[in-house]
C-alpha atoms as a PDB file:
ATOM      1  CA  UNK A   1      -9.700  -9.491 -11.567  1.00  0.00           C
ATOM      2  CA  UNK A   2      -7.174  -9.924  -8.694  1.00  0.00           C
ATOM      3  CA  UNK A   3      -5.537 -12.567 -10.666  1.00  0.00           C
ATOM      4  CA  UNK A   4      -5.791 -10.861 -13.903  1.00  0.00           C
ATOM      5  CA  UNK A   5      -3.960  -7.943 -11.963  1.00  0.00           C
ATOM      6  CA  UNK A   6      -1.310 -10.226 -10.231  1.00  0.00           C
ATOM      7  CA  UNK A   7      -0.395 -11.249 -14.002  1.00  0.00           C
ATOM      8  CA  UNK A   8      -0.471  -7.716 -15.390  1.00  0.00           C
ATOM      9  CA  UNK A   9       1.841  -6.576 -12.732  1.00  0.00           C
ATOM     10  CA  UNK A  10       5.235  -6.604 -14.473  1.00  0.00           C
ATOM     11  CA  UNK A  11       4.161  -4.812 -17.472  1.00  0.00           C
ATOM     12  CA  UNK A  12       2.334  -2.165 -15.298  1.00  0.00           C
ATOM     13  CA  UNK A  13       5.574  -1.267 -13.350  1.00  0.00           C
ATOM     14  CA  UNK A  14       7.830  -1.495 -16.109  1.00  0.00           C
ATOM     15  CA  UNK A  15       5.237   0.741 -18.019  1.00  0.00           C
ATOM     16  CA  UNK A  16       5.379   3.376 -14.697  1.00  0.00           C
ATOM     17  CA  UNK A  17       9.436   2.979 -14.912  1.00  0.00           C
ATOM     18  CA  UNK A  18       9.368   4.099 -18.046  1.00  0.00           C
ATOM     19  CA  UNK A  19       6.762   6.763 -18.063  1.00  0.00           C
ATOM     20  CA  UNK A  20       8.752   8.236 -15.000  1.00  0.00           C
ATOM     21  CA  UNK A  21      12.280   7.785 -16.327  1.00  0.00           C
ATOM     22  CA  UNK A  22      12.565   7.522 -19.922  1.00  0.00           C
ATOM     23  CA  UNK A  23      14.842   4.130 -20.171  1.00  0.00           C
ATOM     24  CA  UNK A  24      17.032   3.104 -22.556  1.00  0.00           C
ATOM     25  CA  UNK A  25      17.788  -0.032 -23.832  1.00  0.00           C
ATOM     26  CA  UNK A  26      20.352  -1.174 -21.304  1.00  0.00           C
ATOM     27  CA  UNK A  27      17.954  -0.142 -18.319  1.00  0.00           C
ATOM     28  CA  UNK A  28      14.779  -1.538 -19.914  1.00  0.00           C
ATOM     29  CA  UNK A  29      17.107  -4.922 -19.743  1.00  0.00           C
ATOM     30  CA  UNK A  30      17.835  -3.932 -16.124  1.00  0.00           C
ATOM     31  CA  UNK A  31      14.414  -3.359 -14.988  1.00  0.00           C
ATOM     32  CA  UNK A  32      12.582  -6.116 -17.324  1.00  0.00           C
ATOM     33  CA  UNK A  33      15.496  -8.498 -15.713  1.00  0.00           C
ATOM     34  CA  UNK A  34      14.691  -7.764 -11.946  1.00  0.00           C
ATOM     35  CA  UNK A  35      10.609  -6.938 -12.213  1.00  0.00           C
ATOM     36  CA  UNK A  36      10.733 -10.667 -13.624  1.00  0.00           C
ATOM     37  CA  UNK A  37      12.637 -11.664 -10.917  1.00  0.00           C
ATOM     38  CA  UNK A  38      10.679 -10.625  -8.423  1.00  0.00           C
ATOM     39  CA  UNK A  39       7.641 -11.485  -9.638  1.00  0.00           C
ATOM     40  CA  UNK A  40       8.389 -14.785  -9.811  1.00  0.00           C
ATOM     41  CA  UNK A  41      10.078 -14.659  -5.888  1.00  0.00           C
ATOM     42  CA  UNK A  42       6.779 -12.984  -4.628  1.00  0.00           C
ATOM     43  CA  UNK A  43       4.739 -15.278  -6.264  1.00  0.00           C
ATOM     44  CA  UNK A  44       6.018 -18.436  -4.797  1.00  0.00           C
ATOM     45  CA  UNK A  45       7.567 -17.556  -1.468  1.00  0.00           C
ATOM     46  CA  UNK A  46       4.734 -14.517  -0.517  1.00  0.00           C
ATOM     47  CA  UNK A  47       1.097 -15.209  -1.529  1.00  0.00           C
ATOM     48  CA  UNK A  48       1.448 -18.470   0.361  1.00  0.00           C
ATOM     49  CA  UNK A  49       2.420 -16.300   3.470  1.00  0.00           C
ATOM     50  CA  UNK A  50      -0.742 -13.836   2.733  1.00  0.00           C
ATOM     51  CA  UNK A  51      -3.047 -16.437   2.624  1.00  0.00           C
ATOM     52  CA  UNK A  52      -2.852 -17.737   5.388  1.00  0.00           C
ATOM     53  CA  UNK A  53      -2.974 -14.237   7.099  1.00  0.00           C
ATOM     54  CA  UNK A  54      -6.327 -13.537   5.084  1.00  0.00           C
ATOM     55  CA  UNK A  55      -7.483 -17.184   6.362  1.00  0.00           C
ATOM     56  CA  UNK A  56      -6.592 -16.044  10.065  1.00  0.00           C
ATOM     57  CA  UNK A  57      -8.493 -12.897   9.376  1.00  0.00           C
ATOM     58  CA  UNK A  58     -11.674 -14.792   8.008  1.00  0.00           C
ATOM     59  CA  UNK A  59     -11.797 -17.304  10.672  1.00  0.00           C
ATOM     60  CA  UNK A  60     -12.142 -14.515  13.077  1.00  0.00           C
ATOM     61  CA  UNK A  61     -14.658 -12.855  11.386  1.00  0.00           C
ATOM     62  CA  UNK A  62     -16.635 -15.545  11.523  1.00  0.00           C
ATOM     63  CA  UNK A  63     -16.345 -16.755  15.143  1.00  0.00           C
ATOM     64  CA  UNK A  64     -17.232 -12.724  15.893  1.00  0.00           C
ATOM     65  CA  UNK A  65     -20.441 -13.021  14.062  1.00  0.00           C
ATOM     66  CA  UNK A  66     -23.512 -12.814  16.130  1.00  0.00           C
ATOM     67  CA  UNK A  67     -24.600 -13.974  18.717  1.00  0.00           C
ATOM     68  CA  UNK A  68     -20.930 -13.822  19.778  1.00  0.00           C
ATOM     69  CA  UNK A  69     -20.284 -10.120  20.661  1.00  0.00           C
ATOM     70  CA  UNK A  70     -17.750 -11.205  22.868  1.00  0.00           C
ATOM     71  CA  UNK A  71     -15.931 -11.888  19.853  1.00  0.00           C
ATOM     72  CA  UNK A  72     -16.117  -8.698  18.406  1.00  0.00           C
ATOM     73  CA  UNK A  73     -12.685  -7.895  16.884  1.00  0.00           C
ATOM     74  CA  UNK A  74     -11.415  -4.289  18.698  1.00  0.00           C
ATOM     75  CA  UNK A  75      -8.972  -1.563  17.785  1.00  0.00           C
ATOM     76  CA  UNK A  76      -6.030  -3.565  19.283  1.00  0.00           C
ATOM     77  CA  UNK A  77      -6.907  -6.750  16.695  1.00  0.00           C
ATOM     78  CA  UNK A  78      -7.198  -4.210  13.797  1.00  0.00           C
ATOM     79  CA  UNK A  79      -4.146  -2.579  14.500  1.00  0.00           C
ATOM     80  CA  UNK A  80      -2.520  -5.715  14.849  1.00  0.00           C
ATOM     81  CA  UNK A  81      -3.763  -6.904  11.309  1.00  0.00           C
ATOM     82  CA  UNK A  82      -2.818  -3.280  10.141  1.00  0.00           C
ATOM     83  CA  UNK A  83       0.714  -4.424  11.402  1.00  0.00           C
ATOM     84  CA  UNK A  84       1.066  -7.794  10.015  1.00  0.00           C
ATOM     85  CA  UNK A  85      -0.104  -6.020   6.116  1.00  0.00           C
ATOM     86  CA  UNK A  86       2.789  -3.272   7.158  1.00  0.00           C
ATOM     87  CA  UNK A  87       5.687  -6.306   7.649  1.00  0.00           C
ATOM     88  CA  UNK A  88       4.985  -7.913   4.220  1.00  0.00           C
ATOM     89  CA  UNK A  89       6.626  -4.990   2.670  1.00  0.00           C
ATOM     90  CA  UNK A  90      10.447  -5.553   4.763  1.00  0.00           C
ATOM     91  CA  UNK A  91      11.201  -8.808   2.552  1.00  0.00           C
ATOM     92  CA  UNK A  92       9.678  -6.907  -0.630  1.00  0.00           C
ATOM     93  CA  UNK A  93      11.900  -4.131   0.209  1.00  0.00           C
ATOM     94  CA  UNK A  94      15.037  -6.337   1.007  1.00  0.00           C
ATOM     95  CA  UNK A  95      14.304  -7.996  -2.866  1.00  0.00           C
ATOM     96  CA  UNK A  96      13.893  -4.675  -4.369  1.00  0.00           C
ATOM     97  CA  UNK A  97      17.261  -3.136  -3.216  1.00  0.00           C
ATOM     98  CA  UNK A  98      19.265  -4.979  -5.726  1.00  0.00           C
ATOM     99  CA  UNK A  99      16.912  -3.807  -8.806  1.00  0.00           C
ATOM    100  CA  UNK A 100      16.661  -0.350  -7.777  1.00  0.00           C
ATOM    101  CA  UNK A 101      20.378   0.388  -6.954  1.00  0.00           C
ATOM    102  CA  UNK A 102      21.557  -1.233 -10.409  1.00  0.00           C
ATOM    103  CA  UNK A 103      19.594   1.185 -12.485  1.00  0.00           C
ATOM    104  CA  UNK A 104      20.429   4.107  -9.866  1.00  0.00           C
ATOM    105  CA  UNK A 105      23.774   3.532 -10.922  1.00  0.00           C
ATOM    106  CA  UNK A 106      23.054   4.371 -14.804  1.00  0.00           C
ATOM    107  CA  UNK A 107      21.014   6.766 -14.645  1.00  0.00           C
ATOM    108  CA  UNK A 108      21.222  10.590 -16.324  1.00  0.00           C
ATOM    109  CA  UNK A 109      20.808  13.818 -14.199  1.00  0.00           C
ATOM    110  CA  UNK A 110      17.917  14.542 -17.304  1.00  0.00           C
ATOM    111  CA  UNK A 111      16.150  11.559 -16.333  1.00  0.00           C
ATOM    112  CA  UNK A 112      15.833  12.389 -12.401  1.00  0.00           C
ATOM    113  CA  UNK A 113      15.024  15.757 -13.348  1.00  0.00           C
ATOM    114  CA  UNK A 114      12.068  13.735 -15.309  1.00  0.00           C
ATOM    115  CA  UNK A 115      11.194  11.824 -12.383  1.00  0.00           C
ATOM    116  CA  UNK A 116      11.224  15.000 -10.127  1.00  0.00           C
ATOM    117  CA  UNK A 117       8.520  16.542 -12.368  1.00  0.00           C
ATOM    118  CA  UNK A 118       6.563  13.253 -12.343  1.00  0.00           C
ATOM    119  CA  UNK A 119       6.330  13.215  -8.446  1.00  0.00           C
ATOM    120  CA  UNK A 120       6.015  16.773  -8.489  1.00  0.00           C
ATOM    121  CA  UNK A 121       2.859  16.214 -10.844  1.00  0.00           C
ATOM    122  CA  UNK A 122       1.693  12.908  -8.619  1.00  0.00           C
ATOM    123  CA  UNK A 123       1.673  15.483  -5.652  1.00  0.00           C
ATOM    124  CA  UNK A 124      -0.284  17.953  -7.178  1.00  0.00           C
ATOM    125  CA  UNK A 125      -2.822  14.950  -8.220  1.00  0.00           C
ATOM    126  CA  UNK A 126      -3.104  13.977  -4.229  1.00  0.00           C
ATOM    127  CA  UNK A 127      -3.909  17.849  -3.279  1.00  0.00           C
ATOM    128  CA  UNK A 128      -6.394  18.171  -5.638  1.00  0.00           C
ATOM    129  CA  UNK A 129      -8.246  14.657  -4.832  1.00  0.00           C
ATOM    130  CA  UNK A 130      -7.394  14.743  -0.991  1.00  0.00           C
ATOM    131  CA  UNK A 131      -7.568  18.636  -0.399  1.00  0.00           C
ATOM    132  CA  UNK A 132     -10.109  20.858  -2.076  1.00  0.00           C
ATOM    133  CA  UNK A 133      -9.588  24.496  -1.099  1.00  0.00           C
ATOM    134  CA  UNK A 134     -12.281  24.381   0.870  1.00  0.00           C
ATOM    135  CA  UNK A 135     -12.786  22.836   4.542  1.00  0.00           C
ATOM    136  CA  UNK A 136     -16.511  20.865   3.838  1.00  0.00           C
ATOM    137  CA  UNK A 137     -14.605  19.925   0.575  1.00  0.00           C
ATOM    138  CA  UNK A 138     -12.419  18.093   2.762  1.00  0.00           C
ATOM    139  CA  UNK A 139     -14.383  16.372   4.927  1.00  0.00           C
ATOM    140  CA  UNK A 140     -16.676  15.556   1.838  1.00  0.00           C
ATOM    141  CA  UNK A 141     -14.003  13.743   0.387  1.00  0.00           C
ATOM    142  CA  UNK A 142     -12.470  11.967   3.626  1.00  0.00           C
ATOM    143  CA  UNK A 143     -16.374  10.704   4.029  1.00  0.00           C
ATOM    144  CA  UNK A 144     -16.024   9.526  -0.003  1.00  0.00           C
ATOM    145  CA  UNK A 145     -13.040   7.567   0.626  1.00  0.00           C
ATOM    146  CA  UNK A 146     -14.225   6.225   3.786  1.00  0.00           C
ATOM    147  CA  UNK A 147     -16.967   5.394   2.325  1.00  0.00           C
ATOM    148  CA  UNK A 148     -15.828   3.821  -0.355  1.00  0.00           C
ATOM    149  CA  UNK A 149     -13.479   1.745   1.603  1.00  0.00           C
ATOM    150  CA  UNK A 150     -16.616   0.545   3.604  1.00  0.00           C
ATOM    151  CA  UNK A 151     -18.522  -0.655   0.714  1.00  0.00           C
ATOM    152  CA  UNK A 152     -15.272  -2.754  -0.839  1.00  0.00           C
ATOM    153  CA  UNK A 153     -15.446  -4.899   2.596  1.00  0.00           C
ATOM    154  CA  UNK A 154     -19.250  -4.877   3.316  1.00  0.00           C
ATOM    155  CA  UNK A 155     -21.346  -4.333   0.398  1.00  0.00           C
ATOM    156  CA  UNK A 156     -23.734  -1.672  -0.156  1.00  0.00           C
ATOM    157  CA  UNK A 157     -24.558   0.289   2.967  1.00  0.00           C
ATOM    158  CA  UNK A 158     -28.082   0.950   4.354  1.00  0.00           C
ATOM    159  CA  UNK A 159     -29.056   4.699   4.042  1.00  0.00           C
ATOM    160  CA  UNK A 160     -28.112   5.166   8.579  1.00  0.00           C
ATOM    161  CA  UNK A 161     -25.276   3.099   7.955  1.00  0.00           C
ATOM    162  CA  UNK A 162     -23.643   6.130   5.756  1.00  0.00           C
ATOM    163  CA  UNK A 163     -24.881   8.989   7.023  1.00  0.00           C
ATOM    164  CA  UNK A 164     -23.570   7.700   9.903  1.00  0.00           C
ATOM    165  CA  UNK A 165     -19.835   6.751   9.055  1.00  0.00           C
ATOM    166  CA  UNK A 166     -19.594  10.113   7.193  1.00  0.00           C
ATOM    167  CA  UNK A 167     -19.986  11.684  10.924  1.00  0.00           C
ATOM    168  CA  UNK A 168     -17.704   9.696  12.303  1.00  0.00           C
ATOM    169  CA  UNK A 169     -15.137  10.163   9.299  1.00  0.00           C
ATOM    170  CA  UNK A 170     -15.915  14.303   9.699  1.00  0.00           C
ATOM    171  CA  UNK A 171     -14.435  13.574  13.127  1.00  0.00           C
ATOM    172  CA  UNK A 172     -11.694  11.851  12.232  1.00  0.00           C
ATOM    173  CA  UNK A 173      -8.013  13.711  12.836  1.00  0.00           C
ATOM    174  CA  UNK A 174      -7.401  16.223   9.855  1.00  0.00           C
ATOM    175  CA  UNK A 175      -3.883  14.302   8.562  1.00  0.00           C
ATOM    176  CA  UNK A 176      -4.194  15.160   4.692  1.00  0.00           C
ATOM    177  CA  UNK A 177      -1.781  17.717   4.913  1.00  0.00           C
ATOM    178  CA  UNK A 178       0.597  15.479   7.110  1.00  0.00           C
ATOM    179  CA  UNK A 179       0.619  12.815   4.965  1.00  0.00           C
ATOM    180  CA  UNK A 180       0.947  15.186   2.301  1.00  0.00           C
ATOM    181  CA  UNK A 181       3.784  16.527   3.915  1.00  0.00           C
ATOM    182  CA  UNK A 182       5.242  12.725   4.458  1.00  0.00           C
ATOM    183  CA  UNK A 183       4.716  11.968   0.908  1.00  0.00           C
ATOM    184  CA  UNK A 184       6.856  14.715  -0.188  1.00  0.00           C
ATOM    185  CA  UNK A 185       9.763  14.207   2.068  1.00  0.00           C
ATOM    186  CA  UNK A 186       9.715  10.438   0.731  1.00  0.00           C
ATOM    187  CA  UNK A 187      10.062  12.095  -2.646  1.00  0.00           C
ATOM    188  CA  UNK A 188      12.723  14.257  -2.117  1.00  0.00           C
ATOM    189  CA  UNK A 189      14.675  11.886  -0.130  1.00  0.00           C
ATOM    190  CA  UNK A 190      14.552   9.451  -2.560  1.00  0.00           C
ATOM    191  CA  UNK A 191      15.478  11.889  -5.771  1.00  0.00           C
ATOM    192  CA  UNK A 192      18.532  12.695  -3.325  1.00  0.00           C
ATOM    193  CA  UNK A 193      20.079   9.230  -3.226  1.00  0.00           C
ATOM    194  CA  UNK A 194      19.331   8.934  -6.984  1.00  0.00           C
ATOM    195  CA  UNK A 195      21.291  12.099  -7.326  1.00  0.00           C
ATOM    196  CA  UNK A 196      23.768  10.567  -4.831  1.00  0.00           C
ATOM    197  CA  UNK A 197      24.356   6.857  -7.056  1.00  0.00           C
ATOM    198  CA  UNK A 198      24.560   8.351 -10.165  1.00  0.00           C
ATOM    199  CA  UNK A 199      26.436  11.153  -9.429  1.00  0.00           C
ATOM    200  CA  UNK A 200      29.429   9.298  -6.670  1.00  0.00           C
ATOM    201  CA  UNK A 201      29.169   5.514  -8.903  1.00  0.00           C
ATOM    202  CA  UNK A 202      29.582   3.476  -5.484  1.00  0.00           C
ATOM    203  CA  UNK A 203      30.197   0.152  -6.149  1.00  0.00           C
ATOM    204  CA  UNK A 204      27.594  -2.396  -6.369  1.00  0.00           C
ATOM    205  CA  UNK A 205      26.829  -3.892  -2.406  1.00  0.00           C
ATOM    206  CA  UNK A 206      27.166  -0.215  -1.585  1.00  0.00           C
ATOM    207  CA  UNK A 207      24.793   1.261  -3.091  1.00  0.00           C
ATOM    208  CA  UNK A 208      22.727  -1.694  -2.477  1.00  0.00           C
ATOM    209  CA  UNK A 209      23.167  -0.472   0.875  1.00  0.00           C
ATOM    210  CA  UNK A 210      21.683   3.025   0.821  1.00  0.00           C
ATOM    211  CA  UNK A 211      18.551   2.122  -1.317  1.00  0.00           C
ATOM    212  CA  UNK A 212      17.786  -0.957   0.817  1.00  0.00           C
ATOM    213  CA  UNK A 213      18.235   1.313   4.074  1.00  0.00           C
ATOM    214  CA  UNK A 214      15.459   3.790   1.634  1.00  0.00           C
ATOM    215  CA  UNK A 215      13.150   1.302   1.000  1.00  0.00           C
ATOM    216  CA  UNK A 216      13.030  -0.777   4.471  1.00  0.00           C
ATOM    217  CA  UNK A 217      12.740   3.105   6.129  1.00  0.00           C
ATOM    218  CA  UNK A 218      10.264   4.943   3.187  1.00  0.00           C
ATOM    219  CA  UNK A 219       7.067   4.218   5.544  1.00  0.00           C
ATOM    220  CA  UNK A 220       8.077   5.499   8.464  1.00  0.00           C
ATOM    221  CA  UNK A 221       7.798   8.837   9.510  1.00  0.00           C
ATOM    222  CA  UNK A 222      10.685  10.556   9.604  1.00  0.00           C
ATOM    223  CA  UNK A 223       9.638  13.851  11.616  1.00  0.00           C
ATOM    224  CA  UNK A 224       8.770  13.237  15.153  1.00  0.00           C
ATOM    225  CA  UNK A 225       6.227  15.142  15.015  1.00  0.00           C
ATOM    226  CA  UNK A 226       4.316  13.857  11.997  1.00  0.00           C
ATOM    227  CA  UNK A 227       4.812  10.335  13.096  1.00  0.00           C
ATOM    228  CA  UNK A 228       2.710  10.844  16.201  1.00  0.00           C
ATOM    229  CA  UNK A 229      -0.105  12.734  14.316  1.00  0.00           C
ATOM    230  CA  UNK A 230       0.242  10.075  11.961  1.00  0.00           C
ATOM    231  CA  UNK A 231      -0.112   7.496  14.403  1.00  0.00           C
ATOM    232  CA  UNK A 232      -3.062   9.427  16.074  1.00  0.00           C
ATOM    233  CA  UNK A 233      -5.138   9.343  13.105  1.00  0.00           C
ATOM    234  CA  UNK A 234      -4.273   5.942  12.357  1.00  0.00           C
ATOM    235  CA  UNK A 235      -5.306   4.904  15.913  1.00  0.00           C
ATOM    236  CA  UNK A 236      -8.902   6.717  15.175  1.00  0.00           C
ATOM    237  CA  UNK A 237      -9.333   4.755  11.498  1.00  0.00           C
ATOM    238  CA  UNK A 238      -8.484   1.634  13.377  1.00  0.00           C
ATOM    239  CA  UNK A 239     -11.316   2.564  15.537  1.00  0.00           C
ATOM    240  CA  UNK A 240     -13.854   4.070  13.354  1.00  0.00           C
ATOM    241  CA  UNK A 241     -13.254   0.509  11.368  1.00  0.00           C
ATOM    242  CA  UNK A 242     -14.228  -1.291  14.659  1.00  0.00           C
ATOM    243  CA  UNK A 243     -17.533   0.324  14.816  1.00  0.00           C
ATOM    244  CA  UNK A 244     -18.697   0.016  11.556  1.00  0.00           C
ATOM    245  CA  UNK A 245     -17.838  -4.074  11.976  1.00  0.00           C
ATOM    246  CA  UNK A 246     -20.046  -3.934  15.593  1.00  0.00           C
ATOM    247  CA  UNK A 247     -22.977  -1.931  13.612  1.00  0.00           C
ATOM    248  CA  UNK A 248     -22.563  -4.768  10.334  1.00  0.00           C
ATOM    249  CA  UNK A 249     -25.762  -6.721   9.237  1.00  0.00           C
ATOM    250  CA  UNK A 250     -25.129 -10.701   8.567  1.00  0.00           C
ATOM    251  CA  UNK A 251     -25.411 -10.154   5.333  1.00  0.00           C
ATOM    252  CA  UNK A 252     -22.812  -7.333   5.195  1.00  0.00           C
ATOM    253  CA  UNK A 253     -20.258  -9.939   7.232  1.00  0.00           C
ATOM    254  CA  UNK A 254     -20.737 -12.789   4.509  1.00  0.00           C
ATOM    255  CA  UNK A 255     -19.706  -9.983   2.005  1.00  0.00           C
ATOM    256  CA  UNK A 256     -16.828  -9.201   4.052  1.00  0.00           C
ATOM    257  CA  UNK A 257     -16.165 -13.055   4.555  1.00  0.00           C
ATOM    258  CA  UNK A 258     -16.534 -13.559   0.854  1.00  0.00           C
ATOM    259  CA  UNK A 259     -14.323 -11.301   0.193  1.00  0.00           C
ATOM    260  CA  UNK A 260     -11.030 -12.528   1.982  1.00  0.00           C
ATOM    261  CA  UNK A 261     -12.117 -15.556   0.798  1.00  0.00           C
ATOM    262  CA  UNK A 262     -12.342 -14.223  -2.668  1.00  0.00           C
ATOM    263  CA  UNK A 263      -8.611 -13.178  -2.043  1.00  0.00           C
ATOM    264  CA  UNK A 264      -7.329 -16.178  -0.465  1.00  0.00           C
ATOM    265  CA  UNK A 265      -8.333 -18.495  -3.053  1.00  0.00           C
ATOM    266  CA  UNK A 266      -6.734 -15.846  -6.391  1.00  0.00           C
ATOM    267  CA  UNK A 267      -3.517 -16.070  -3.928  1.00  0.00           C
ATOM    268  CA  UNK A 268      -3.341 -19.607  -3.383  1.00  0.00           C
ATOM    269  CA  UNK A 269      -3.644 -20.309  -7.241  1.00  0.00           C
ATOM    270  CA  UNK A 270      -1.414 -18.155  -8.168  1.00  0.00           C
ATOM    271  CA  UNK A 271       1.172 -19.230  -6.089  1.00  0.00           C
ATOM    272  CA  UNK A 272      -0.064 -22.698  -6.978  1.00  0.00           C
ATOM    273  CA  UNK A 273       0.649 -22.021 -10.705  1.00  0.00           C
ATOM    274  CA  UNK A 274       4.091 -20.763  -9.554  1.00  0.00           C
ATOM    275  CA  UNK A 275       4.815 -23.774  -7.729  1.00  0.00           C
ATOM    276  CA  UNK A 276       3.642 -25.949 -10.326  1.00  0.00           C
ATOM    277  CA  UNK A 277       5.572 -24.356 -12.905  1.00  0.00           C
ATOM    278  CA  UNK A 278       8.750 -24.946 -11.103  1.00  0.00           C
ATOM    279  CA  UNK A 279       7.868 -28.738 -10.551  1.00  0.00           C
END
């Protein structure tokens, strides 16, 4: 499936592109053009780069597998893995500039007033999944996603095992609304430099300029305030994720193992196909 996906990836974006703006023909040739383009980069110069991070990661996994507690990965390790998964997106971001500032520069006010509804729509899609009305709504569905998140790594959970990461996921920092409130700054700052391309026609390196200084900046907080209760919460999934690898059975590890693996070896024939391809 992950390498079924990896294929299916250009079509899916250009499909989102268009659902969200409405191309024409000279845009679809803009946006087929690039997608391609860096498809092909991140297939050969990328998954090499993420498999050996996943390799790192399995390697550790095992060597922290009982009887070697002293092994056990901690907070600090996951956040630094958290990290390393965060800096694969600066030399996606510096490849994307290019794309995205070329079809800023042809673009209609009609069609960001499309994409403005889209967002507009994808927030109200968030609030509903992410914030029921109600607050044991809430915390229902931060234990589901938890939850969920835990079983993708490990495998099915034992009955404690989930009754017990749903407590600890109630006590988790209450950031729905934060990131909520991040998401929709990121939307409205980037429907303002749209407006700001299409409207002033910089030239090309220019505007190459502001959307690469959009996309290198788009994860990062940009109230003060939000990044620190952002960065709280993070600190307290890092750590929730630490327990639940301490209370894993050995058969929940090998899933976990199985699964990089899993990764590791779609990524490393993909890229292989790439690099064979260009043989």
């Amino acid at each position: 499936m992950a390498r079924f996906g990896y294929d299916m990836l250009p079509t899916w974006s250009h499909w989102q592109i268009e659902r969200y703006l409405s191309l024409d023909d000279q845009q679809r040739a803009i946006t087929s053009r690039h997608i391609d383009d860096l498809h092909r980069w991140h297939r050969r110069a990328q998954l090499p780069v993420y498999v050996e991070f996943l390799g790192q990661v399995e390697e550790r996994m095992r060597v922290a597998a009982p009887p070697a507690a002293v092994a056990q990965p901690d907070a600090a390790l996951v956040s630094a893995w958290r990290g390393r998964i965060g800096e694969a997106w600066t030399p996606v971001a510096e490849r994307l500039a290019p794309g995205l500032a070329e079809l800023a520069l042809t673009l209609r006010p009609e069609q960001i007033e499309r994409l403005r509804k889209r967002l507009e729509d994808a927030d109200a899609t968030y609030r509903e999944k992410f914030l029921p009305d109600k607050a044991p709504d809430r915390i229902q569905a931060r234990g589901d996603r938890v939850v969920k998140r835990a079983e993708f790594f490990l495998g099915s959970l034992e009955g404690a095992q989930e009754r017990e990461l749903r407590q600890l996921a109630a006590a988790l920092p209450a950031t729905e609304e934060i990131w909520l409130a991040e998401r929709q700054h990121r939307n409205r700052t980037l429907l303002a430099l749209l407006q700001r391309i299409a409207r002033e026609k910089p030239a090309q390196a220019q505007a190459e300029r502001l959307t690469r200084e959009y996309l290198l900046g788009m994860w990062t907080p940009a109230d003060a305030r939000r990044r620190e209760r952002i960065e709280a919460g993070i600190a307290a999934s890092d750590a929730l994720a630490v327990q639940m690898l301490a209370r894993a059975t050995p058969t929940q590890r090998s899933h976990l193992v199985r699964t990089l693996r899993g990764y590791a070896d779609d990524f490393r024939s993909l890229a292989g196909t790439a690099l064979a391809a260009n043989r």
